[in-house]
C-alpha atoms as a PDB file:
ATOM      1  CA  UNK A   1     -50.803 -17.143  37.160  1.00  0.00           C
ATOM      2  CA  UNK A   2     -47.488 -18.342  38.142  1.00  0.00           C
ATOM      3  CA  UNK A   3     -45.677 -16.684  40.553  1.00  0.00           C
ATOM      4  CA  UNK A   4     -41.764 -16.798  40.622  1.00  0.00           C
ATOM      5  CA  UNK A   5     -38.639 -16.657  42.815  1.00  0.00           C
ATOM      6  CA  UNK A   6     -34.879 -15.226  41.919  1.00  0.00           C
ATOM      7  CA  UNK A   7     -31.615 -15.609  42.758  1.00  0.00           C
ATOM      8  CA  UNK A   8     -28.227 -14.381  41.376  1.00  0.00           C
ATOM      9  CA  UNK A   9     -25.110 -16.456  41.172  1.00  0.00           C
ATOM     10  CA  UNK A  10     -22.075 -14.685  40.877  1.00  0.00           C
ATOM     11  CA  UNK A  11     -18.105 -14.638  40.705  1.00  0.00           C
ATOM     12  CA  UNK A  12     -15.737 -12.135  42.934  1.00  0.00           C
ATOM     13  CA  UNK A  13     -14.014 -10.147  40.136  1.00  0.00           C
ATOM     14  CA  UNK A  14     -10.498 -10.706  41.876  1.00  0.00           C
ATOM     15  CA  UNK A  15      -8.547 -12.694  44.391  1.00  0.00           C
ATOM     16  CA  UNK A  16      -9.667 -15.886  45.459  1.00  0.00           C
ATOM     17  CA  UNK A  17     -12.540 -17.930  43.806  1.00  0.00           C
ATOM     18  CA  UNK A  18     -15.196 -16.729  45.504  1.00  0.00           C
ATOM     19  CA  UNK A  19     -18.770 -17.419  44.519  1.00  0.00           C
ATOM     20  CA  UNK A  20     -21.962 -15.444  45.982  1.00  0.00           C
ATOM     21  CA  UNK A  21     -25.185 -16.712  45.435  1.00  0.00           C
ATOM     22  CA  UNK A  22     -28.228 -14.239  46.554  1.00  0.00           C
ATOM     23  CA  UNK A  23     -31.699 -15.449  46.778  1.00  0.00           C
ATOM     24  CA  UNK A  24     -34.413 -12.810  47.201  1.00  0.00           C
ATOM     25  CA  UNK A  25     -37.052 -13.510  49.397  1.00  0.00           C
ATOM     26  CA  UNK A  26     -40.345 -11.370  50.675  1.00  0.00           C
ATOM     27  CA  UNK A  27     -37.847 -11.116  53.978  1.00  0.00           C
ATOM     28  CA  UNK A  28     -35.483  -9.441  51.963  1.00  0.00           C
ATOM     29  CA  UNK A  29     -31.874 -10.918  50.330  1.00  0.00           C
ATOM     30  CA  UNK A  30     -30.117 -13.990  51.912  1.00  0.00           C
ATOM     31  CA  UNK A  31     -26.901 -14.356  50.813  1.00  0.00           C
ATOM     32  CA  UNK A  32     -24.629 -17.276  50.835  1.00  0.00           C
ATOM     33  CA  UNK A  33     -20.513 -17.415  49.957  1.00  0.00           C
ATOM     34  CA  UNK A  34     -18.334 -20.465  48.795  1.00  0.00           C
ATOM     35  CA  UNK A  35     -14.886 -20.272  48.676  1.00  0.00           C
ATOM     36  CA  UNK A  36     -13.148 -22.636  46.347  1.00  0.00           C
ATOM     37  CA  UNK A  37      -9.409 -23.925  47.514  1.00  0.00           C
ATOM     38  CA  UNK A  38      -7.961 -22.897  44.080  1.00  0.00           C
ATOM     39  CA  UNK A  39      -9.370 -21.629  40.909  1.00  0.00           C
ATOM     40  CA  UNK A  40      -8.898 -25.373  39.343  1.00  0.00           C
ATOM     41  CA  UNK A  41     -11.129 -26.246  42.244  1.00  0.00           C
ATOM     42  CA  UNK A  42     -13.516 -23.324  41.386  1.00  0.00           C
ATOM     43  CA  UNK A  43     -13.973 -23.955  37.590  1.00  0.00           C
ATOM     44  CA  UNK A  44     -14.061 -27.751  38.042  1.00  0.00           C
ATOM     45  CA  UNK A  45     -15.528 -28.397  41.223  1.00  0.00           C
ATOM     46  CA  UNK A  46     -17.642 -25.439  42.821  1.00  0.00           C
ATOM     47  CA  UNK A  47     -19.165 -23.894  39.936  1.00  0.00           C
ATOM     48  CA  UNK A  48     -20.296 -27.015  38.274  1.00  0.00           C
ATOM     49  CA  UNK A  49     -21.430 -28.336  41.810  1.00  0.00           C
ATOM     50  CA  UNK A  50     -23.691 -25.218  42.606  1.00  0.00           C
ATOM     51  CA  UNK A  51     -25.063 -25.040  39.101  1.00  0.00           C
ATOM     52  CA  UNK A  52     -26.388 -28.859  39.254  1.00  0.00           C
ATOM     53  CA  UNK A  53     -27.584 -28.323  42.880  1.00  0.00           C
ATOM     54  CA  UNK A  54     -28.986 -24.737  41.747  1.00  0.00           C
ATOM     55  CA  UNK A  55     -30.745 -27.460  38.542  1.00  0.00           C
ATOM     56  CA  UNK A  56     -31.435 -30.084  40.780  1.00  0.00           C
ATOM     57  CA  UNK A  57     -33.948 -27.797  42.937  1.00  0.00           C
ATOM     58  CA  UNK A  58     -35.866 -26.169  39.756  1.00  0.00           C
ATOM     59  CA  UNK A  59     -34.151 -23.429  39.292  1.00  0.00           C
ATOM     60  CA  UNK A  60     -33.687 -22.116  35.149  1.00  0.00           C
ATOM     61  CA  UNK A  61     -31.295 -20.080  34.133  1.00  0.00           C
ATOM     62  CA  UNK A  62     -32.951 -16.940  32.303  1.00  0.00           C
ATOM     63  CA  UNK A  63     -30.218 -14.276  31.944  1.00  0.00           C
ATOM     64  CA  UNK A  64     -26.537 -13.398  32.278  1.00  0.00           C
ATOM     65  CA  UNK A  65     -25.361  -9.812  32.860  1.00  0.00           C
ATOM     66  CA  UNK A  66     -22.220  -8.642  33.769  1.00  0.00           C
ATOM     67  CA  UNK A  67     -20.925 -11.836  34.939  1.00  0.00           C
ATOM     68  CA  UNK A  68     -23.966 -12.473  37.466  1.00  0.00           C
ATOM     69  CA  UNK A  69     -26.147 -15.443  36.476  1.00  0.00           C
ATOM     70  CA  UNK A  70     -29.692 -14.987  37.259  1.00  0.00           C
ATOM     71  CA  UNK A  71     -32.563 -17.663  37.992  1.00  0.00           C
ATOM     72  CA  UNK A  72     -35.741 -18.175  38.745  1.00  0.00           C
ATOM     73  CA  UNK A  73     -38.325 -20.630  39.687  1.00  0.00           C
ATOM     74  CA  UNK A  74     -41.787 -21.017  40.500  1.00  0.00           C
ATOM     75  CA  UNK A  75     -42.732 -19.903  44.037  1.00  0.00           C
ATOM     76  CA  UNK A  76     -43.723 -22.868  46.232  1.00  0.00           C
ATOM     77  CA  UNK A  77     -46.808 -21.648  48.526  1.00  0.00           C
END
């Protein structure tokens, strides 16, 4: 049976671009933040850059609520 992991990528509703992506672990959530310089650099540079790194390391997409993009990916043992 596979097992899986999650995280949660998501925007700051206001101010500046400000991207939080959560990854929940057995230890409990680690969270890292990204600031983008301006919100051209957000939507053209830091969003796409995650998502392809986020890609790049098996994660898949499955869901988007509420603005928060959620992933998952097998669990490596």
């Amino acid at each position: 049976m596979t097992r899986w992991e999650y995280c949660i990528l998501a925007q700051a509703p206001s101010g500046p671009l400000l991207i939080t992506l959560t990854r929940f672990t057995p230890d409990g959530a680690q969270t890292t933040q990204h600031r983008a310089e301006s919100y051209e650099d957000g939507v053209y540079h830091l969003w796409p850059t995650i998502i392809a790194g986020l890609g790049r390391d098996g994660w898949e997409l499955v869901a988007i609520d509420a603005g928060a993009w959620h992933f998952k990916r097998p669990l490596q043992e």
